[in-house]
Protein backbone atom coordinates (compact mmCIF):
# COMPACT_ATOMS: atom_id res chain seq x y z
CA UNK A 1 124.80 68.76 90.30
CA UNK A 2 124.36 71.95 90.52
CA UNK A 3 123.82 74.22 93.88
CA UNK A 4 120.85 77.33 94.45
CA UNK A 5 121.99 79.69 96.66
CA UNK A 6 119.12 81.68 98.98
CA UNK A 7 120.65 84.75 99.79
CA UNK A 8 117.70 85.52 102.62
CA UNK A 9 117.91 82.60 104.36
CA UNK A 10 121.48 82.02 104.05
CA UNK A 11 121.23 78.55 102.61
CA UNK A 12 122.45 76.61 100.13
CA UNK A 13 121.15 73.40 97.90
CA UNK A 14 122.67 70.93 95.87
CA UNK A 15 119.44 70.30 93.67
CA UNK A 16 119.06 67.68 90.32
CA UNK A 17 119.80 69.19 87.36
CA UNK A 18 116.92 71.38 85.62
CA UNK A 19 115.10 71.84 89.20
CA UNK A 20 112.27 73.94 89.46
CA UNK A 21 113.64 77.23 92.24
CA UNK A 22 110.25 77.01 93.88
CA UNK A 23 109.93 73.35 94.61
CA UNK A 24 113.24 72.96 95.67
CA UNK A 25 112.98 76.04 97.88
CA UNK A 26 109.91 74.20 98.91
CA UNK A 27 111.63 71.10 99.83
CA UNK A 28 114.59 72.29 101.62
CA UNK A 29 113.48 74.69 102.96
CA UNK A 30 114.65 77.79 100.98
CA UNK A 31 112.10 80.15 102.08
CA UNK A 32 111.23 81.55 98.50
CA UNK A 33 107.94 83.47 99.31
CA UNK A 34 105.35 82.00 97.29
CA UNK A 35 101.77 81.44 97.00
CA UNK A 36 99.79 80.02 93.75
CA UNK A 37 103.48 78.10 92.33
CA UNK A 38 101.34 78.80 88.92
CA UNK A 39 102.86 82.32 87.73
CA UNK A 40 99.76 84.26 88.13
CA UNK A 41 100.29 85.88 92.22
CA UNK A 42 103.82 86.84 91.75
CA UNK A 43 104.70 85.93 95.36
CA UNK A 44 107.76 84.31 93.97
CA UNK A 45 109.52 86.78 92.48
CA UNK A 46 113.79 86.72 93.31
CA UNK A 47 116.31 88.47 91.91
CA UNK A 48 119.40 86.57 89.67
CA UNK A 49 122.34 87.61 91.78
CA UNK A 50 125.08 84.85 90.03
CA UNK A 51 124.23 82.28 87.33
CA UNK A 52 121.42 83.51 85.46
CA UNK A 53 122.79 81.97 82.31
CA UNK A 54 121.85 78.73 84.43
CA UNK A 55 118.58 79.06 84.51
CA UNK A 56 116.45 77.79 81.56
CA UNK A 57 114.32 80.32 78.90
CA UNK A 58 111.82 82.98 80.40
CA UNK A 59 108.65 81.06 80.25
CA UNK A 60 105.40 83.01 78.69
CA UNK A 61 103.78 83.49 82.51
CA UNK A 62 106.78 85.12 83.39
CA UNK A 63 106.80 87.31 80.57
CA UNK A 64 103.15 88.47 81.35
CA UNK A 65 103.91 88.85 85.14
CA UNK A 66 107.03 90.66 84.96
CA UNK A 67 107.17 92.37 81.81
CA UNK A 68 110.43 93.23 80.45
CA UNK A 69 111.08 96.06 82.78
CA UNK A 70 111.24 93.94 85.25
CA UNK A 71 112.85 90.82 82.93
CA UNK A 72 115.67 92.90 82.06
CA UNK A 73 116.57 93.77 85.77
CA UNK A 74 117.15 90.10 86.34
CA UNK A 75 113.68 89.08 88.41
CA UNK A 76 112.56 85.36 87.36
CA UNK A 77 109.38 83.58 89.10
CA UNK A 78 110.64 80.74 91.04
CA UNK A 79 107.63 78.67 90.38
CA UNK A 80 108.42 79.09 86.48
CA UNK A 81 112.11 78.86 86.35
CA UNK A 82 114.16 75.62 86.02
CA UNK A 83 118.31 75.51 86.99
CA UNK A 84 120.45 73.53 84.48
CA UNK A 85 124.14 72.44 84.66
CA UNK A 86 125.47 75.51 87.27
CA UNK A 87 125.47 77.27 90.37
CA UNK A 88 122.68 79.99 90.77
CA UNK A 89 122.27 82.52 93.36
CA UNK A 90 119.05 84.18 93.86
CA UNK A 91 117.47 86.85 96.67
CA UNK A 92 114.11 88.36 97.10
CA UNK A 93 112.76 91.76 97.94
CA UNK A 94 109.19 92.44 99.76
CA UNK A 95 109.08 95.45 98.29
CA UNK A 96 110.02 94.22 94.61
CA UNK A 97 107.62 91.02 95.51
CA UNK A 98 104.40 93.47 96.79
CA UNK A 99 104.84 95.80 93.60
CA UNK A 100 105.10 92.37 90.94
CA UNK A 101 101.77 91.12 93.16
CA UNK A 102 99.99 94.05 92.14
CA UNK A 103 100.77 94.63 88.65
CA UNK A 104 98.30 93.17 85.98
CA UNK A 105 99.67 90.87 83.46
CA UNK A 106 100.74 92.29 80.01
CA UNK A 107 99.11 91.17 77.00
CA UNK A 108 101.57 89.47 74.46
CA UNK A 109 101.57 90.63 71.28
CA UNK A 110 100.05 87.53 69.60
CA UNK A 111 97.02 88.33 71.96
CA UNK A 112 96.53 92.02 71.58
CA UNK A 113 96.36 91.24 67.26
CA UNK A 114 93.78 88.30 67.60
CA UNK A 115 91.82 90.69 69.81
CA UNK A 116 91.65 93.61 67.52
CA UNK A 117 90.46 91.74 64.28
């Protein structure tokens, strides 16, 4: 089974394999900020430190939320983001989490050409 490290509250998990970060942070305690667990506040938001390649796809809420700036420096949304077959270490920033809170979800590009027709 694989383990989720929480950097900020120096604790580690062994969780089930393809565990949601926020519940399990939930129910051990983890400390993952969080506030909606639906992708829309952003309170979630951690960093991949080790093991991203464990962590399942980039879901489409993420993708909104974070936008690839912020996809491409390694930040996931524990309430959308699953851990498969290996270790994963994760930490949080408030000053990363209070700038992801305030920005406005992108539209996808599917959306923005439905919208224009």
């Amino acid at each position: 089974m694989p383990n989720i490290r929480f950097i900020n509250s120096n604790k580690q998990f062994e969780v089930p394999t393809d565990s949601n970060v926020l519940r399990m942070s939930l129910r051990y305690d983890g400390e993952l900020p969080n506030r909606c667990g639906g992708g829309i506040c952003g309170s979630c938001v951690f960093k991949t430190e080790e093991g991203a390649e464990y962590l399942d796809k980039v879901k489409i809420q993420e993708r909104r939320k974070l936008g690839e700036e912020w996809l491409e420096k390694g930040y996931r949304l524990g309430c959308q983001t699953f851990v498969t077959t290996g270790d994963v270490t994760i930490a949080w920033d408030e000053e990363v989490t209070e700038q992801v809170k305030k920005r406005k979800p992108d539209r996808l590009q599917k959306e923005e050409v439905s919208s224009n027709r």
